[in-house]
PDB file of N, CA and C in Angstrom:
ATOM      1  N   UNK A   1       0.848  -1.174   0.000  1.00  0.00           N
ATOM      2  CA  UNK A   1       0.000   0.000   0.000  1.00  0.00           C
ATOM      3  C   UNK A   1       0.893   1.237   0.000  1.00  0.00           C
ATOM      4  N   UNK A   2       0.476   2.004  -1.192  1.00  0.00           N
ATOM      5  CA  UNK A   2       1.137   3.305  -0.953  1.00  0.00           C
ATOM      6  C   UNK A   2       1.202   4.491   0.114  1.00  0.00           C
ATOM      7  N   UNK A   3       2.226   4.411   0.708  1.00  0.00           N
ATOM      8  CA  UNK A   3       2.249   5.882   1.732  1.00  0.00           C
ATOM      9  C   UNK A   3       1.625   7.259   1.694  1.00  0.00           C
ATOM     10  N   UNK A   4       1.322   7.502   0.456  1.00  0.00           N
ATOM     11  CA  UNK A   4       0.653   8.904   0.004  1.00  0.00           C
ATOM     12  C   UNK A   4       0.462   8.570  -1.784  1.00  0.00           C
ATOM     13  N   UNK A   5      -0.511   9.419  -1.925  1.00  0.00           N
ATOM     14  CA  UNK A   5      -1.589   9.089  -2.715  1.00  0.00           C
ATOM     15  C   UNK A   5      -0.441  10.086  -3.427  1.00  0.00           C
ATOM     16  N   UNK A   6      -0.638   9.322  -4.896  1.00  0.00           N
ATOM     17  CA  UNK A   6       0.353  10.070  -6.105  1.00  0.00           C
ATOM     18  C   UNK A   6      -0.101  11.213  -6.544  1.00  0.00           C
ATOM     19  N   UNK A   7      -1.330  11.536  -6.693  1.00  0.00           N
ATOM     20  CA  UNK A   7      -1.983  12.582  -7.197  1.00  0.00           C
ATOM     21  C   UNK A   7      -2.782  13.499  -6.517  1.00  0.00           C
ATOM     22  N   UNK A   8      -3.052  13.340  -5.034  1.00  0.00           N
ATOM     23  CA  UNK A   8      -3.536  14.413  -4.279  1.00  0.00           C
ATOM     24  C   UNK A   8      -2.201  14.771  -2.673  1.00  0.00           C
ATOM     25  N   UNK A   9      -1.786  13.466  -2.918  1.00  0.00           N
ATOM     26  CA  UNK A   9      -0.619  14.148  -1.635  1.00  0.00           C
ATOM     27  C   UNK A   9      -1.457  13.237  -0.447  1.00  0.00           C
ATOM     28  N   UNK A  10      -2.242  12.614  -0.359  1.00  0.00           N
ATOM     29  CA  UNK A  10      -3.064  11.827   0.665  1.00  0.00           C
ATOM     30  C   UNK A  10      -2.211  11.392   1.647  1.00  0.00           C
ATOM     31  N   UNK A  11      -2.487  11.594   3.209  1.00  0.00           N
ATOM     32  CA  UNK A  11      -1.395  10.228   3.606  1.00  0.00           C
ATOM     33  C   UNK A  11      -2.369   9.526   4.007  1.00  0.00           C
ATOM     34  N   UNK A  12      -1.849   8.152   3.382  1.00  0.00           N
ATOM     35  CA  UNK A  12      -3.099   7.081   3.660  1.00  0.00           C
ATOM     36  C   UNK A  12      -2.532   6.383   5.436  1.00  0.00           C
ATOM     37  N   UNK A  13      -1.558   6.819   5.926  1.00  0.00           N
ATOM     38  CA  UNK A  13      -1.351   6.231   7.030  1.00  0.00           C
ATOM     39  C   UNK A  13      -1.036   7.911   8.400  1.00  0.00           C
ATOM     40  N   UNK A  14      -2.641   7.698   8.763  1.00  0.00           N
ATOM     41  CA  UNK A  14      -2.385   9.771   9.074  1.00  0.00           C
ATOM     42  C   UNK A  14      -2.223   9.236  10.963  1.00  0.00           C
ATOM     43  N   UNK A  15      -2.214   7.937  11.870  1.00  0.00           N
ATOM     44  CA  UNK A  15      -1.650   7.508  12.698  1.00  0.00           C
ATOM     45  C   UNK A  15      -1.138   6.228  13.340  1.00  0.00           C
ATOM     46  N   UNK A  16      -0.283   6.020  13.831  1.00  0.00           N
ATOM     47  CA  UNK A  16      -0.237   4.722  13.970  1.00  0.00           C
ATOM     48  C   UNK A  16      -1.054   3.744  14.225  1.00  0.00           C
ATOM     49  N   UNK A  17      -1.283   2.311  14.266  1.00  0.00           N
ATOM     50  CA  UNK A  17      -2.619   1.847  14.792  1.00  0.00           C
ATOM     51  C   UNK A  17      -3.716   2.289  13.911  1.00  0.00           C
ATOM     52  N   UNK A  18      -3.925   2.920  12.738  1.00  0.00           N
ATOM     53  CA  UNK A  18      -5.094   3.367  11.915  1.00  0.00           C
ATOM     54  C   UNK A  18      -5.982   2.297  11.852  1.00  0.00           C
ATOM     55  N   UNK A  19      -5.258   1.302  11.411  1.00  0.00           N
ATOM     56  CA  UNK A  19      -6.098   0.232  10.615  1.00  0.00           C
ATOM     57  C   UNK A  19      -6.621  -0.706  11.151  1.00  0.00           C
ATOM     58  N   UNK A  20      -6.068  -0.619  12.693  1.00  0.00           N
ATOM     59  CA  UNK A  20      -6.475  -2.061  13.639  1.00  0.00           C
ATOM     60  C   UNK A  20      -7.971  -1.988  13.323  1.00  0.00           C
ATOM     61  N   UNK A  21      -9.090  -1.327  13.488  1.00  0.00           N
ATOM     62  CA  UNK A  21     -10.316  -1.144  13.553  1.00  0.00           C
ATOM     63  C   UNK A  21     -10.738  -2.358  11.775  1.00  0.00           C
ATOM     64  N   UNK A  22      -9.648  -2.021  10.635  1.00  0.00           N
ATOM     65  CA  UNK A  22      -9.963  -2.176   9.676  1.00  0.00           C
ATOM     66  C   UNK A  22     -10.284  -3.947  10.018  1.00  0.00           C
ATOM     67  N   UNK A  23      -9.504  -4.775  10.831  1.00  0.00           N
ATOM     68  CA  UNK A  23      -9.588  -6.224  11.241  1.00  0.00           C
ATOM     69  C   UNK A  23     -11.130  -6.322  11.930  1.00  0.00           C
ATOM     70  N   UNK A  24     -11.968  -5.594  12.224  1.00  0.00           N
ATOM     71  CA  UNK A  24     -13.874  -5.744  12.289  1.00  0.00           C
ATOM     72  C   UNK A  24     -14.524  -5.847  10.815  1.00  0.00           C
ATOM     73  N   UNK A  25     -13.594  -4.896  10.220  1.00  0.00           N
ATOM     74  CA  UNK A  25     -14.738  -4.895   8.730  1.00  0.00           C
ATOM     75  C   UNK A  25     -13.580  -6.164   8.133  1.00  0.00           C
ATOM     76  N   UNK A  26     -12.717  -7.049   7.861  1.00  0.00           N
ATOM     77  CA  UNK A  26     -12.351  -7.889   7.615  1.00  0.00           C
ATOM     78  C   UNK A  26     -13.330  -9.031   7.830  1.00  0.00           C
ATOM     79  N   UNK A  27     -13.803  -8.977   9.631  1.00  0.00           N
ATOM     80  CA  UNK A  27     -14.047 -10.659  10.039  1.00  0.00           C
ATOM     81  C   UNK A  27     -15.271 -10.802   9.429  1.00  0.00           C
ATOM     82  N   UNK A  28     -16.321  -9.063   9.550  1.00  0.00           N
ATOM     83  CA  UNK A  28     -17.367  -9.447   8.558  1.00  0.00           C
ATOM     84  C   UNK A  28     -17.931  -9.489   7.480  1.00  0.00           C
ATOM     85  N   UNK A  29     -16.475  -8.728   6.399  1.00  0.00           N
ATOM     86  CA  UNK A  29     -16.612  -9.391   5.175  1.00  0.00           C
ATOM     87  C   UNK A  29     -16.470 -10.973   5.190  1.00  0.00           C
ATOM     88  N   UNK A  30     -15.836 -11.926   5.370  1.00  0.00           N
ATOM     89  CA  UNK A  30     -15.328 -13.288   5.902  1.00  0.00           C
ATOM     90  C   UNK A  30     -16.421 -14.030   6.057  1.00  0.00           C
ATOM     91  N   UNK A  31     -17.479 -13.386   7.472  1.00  0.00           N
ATOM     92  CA  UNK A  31     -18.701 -13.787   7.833  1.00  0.00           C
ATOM     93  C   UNK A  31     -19.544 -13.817   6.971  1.00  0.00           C
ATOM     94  N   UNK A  32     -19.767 -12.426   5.962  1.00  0.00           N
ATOM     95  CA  UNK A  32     -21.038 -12.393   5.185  1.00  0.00           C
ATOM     96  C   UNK A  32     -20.263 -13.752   3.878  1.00  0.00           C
ATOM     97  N   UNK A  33     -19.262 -13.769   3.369  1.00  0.00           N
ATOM     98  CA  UNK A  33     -19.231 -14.799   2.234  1.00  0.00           C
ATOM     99  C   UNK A  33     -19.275 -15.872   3.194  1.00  0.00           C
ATOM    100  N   UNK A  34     -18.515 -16.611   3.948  1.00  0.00           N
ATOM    101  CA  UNK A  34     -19.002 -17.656   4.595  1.00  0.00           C
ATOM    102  C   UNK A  34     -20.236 -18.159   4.727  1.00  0.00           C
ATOM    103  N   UNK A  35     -21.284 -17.000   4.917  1.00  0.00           N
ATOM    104  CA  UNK A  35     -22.563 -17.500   4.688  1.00  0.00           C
ATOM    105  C   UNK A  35     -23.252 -17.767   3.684  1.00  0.00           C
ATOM    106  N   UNK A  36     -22.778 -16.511   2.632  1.00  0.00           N
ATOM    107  CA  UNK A  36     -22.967 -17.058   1.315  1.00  0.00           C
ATOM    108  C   UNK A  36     -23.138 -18.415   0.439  1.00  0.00           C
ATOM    109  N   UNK A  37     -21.186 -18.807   1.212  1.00  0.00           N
ATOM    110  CA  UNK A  37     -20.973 -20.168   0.295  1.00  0.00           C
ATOM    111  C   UNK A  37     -21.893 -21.068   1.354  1.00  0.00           C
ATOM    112  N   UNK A  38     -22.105 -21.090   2.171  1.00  0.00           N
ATOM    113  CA  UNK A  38     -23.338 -22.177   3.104  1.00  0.00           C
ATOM    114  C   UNK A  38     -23.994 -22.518   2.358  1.00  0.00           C
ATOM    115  N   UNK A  39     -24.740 -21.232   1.952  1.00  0.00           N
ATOM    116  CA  UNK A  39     -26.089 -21.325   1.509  1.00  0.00           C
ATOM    117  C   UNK A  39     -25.870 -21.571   0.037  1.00  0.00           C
ATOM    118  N   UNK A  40     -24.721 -21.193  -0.412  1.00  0.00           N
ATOM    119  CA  UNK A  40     -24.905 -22.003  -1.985  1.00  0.00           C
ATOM    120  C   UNK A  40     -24.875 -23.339  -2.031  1.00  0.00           C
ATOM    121  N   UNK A  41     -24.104 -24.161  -0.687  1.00  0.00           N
ATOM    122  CA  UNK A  41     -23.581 -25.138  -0.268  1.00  0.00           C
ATOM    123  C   UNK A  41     -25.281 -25.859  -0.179  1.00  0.00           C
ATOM    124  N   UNK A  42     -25.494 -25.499   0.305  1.00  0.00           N
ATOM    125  CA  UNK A  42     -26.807 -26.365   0.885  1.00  0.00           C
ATOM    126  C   UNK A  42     -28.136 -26.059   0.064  1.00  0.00           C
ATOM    127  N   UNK A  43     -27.896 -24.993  -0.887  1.00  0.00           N
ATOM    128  CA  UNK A  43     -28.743 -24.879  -2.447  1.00  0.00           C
ATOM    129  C   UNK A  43     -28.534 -26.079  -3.100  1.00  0.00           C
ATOM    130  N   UNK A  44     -27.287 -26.034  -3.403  1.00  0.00           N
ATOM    131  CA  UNK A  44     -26.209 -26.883  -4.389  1.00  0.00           C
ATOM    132  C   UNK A  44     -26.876 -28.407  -3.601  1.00  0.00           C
ATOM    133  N   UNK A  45     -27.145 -28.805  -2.465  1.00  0.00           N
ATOM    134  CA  UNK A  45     -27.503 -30.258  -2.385  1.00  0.00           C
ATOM    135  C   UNK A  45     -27.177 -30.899  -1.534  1.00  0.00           C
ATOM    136  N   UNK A  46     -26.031 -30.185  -0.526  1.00  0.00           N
ATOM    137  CA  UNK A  46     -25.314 -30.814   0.638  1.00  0.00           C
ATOM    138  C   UNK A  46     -25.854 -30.277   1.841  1.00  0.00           C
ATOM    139  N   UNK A  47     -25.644 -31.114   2.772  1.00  0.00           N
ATOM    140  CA  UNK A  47     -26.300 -31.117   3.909  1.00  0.00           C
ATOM    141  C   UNK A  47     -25.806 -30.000   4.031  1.00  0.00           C
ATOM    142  N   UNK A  48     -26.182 -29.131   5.541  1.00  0.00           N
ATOM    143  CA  UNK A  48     -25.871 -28.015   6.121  1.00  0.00           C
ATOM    144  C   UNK A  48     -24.402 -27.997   6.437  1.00  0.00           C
ATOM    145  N   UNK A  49     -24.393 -28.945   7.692  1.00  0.00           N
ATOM    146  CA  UNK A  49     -23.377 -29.206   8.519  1.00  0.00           C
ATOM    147  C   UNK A  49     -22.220 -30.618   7.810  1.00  0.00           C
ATOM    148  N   UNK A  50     -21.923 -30.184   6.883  1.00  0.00           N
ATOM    149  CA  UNK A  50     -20.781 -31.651   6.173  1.00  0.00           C
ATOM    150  C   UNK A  50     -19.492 -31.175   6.408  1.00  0.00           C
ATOM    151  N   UNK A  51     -18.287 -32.233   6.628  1.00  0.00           N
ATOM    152  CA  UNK A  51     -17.580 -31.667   6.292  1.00  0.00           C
ATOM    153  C   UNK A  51     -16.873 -31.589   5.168  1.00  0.00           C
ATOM    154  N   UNK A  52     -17.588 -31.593   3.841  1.00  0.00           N
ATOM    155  CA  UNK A  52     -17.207 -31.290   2.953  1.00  0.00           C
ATOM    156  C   UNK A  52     -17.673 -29.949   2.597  1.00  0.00           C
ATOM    157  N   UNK A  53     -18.327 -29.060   2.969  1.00  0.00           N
ATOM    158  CA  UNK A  53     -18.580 -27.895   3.659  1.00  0.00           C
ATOM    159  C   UNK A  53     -17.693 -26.796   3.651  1.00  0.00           C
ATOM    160  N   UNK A  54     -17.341 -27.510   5.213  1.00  0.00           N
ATOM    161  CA  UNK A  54     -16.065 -26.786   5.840  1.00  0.00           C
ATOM    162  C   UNK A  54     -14.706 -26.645   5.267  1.00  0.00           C
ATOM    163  N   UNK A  55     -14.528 -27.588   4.388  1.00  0.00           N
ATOM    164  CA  UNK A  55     -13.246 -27.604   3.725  1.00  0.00           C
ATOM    165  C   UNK A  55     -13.658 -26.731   2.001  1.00  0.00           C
ATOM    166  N   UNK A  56     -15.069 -26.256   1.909  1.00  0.00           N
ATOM    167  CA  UNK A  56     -15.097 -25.592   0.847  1.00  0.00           C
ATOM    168  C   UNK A  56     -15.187 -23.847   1.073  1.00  0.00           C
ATOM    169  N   UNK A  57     -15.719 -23.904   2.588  1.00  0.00           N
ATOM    170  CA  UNK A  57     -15.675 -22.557   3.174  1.00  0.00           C
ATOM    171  C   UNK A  57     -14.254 -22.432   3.377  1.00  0.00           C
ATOM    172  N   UNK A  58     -13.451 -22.597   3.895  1.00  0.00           N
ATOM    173  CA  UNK A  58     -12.108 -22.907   4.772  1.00  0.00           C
ATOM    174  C   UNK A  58     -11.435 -22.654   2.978  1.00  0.00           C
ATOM    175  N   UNK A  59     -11.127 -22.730   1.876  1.00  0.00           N
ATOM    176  CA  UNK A  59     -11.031 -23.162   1.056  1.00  0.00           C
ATOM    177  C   UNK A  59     -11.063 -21.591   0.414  1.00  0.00           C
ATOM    178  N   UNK A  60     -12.918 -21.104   0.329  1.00  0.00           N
ATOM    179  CA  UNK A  60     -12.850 -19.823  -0.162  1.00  0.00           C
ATOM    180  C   UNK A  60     -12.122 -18.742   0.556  1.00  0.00           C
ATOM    181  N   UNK A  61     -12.333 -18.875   1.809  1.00  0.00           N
ATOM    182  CA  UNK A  61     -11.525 -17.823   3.244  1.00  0.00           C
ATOM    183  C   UNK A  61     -10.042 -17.842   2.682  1.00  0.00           C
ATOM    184  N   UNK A  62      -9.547 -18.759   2.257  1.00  0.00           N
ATOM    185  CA  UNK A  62      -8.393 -18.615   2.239  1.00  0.00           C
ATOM    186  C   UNK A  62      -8.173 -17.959   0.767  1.00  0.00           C
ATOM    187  N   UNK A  63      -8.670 -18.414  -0.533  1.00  0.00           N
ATOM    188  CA  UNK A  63      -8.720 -17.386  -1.618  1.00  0.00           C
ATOM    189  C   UNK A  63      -8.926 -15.867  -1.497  1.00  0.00           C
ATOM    190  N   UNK A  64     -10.186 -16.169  -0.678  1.00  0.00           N
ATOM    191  CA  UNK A  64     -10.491 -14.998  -0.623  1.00  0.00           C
ATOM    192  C   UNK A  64      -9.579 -13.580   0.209  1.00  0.00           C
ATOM    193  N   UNK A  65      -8.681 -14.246   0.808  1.00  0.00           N
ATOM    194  CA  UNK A  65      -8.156 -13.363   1.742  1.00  0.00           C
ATOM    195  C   UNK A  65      -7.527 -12.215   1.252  1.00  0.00           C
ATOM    196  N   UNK A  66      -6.404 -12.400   0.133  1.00  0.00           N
ATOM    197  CA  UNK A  66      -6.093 -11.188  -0.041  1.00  0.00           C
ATOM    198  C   UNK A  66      -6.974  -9.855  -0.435  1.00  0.00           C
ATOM    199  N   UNK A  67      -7.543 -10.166  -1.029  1.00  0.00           N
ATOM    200  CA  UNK A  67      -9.313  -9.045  -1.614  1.00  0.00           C
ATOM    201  C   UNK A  67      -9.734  -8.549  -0.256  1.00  0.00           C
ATOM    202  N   UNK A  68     -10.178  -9.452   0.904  1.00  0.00           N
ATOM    203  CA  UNK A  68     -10.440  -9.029   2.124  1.00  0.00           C
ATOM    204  C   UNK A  68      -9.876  -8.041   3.134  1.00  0.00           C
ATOM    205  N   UNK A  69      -8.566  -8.322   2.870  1.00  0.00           N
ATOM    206  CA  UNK A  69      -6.783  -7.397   3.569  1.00  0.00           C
ATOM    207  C   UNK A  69      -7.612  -5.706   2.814  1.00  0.00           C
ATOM    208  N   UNK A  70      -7.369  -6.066   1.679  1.00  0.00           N
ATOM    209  CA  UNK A  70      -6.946  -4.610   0.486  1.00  0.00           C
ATOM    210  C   UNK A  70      -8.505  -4.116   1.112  1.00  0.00           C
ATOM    211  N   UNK A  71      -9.756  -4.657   0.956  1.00  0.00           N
ATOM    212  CA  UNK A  71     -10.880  -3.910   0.765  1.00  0.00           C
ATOM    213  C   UNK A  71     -11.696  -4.198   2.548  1.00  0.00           C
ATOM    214  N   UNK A  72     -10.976  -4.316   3.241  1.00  0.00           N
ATOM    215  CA  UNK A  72     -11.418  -3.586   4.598  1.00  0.00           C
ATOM    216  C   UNK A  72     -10.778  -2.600   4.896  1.00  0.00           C
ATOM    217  N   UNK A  73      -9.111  -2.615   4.849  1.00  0.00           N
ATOM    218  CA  UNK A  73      -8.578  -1.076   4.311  1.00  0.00           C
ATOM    219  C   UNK A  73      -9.329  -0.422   3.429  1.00  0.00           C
ATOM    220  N   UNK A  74      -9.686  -0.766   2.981  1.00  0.00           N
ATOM    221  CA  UNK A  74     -10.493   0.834   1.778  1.00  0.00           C
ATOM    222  C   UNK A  74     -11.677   0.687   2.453  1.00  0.00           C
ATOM    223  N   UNK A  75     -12.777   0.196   3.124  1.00  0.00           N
ATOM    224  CA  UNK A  75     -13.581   0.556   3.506  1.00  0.00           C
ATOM    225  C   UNK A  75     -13.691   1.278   5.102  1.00  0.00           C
ATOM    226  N   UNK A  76     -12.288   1.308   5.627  1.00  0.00           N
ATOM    227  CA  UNK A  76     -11.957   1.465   7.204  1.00  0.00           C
ATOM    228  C   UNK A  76     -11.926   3.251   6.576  1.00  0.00           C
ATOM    229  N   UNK A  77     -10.559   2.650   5.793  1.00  0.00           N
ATOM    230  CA  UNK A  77      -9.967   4.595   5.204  1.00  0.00           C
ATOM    231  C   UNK A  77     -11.453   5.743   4.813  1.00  0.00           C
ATOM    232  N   UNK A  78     -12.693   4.624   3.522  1.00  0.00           N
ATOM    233  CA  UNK A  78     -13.602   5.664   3.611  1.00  0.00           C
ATOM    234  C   UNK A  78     -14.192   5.948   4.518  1.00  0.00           C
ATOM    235  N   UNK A  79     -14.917   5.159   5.740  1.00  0.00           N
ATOM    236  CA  UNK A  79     -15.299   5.579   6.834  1.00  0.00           C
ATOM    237  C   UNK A  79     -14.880   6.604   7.901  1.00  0.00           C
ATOM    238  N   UNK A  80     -13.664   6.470   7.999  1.00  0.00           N
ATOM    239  CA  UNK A  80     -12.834   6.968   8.973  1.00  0.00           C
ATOM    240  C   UNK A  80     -11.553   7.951   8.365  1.00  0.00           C
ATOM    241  N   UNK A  81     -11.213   7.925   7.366  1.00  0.00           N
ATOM    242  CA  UNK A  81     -10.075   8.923   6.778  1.00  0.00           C
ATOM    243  C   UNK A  81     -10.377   9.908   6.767  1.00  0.00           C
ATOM    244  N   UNK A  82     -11.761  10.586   6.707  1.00  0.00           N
ATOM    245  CA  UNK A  82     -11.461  12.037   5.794  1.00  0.00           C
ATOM    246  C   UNK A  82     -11.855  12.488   7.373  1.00  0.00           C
ATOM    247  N   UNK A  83     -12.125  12.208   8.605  1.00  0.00           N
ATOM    248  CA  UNK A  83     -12.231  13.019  10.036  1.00  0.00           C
ATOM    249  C   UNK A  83     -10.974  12.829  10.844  1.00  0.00           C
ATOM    250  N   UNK A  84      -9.678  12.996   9.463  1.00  0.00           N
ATOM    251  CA  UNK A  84      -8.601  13.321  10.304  1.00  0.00           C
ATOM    252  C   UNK A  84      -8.097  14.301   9.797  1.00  0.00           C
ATOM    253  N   UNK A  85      -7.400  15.249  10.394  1.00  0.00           N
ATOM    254  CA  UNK A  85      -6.997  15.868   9.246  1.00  0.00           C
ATOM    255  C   UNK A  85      -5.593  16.215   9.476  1.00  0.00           C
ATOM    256  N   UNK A  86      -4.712  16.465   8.500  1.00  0.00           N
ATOM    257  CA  UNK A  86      -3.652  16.578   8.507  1.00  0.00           C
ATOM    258  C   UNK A  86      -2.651  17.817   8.847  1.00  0.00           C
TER     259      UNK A  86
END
């Protein structure tokens, strides 16, 4: 992640500790697809509780993770960035 934004001068890191908060909007991006794939899971034909399931949730969580990192940072920064000011 860039330190300051190339074209407005941004600092995307305006204190230490910024982003810890960003690890809430992580667990429930995580949560909401987890439930997702359930329920496609158990559309799709498989019991609720299988563990063939768990190893397909467990499976997307882990694809999915980097997308999750980058875009709870961007949703922490829009929430919370622009009531700091520099």
């Amino acid at each position: 992640m860039n330190s300051k934004c190339p074209n407005c001068n941004y600092n995307f890191f305006p204190e230490n500790g910024f982003y810890w908060g960003a690890m809430f909007v992580s667990y429930g991006l995580a949560s909401l697809e987890g439930l997702l794939v359930i329920l496609a899971c158990s559309w799709y034909g498989n019991e609720l509780f299988d563990y063939v399931n768990l190893l397909i949730i467990i499976s997307f969580m882990i694809i999915l993770f980097p997308l999750n990192f980058r875009l709870s940072r961007i949703i922490w920064l829009y929430i919370f960035g622009n009531k700091i000011k520099e």
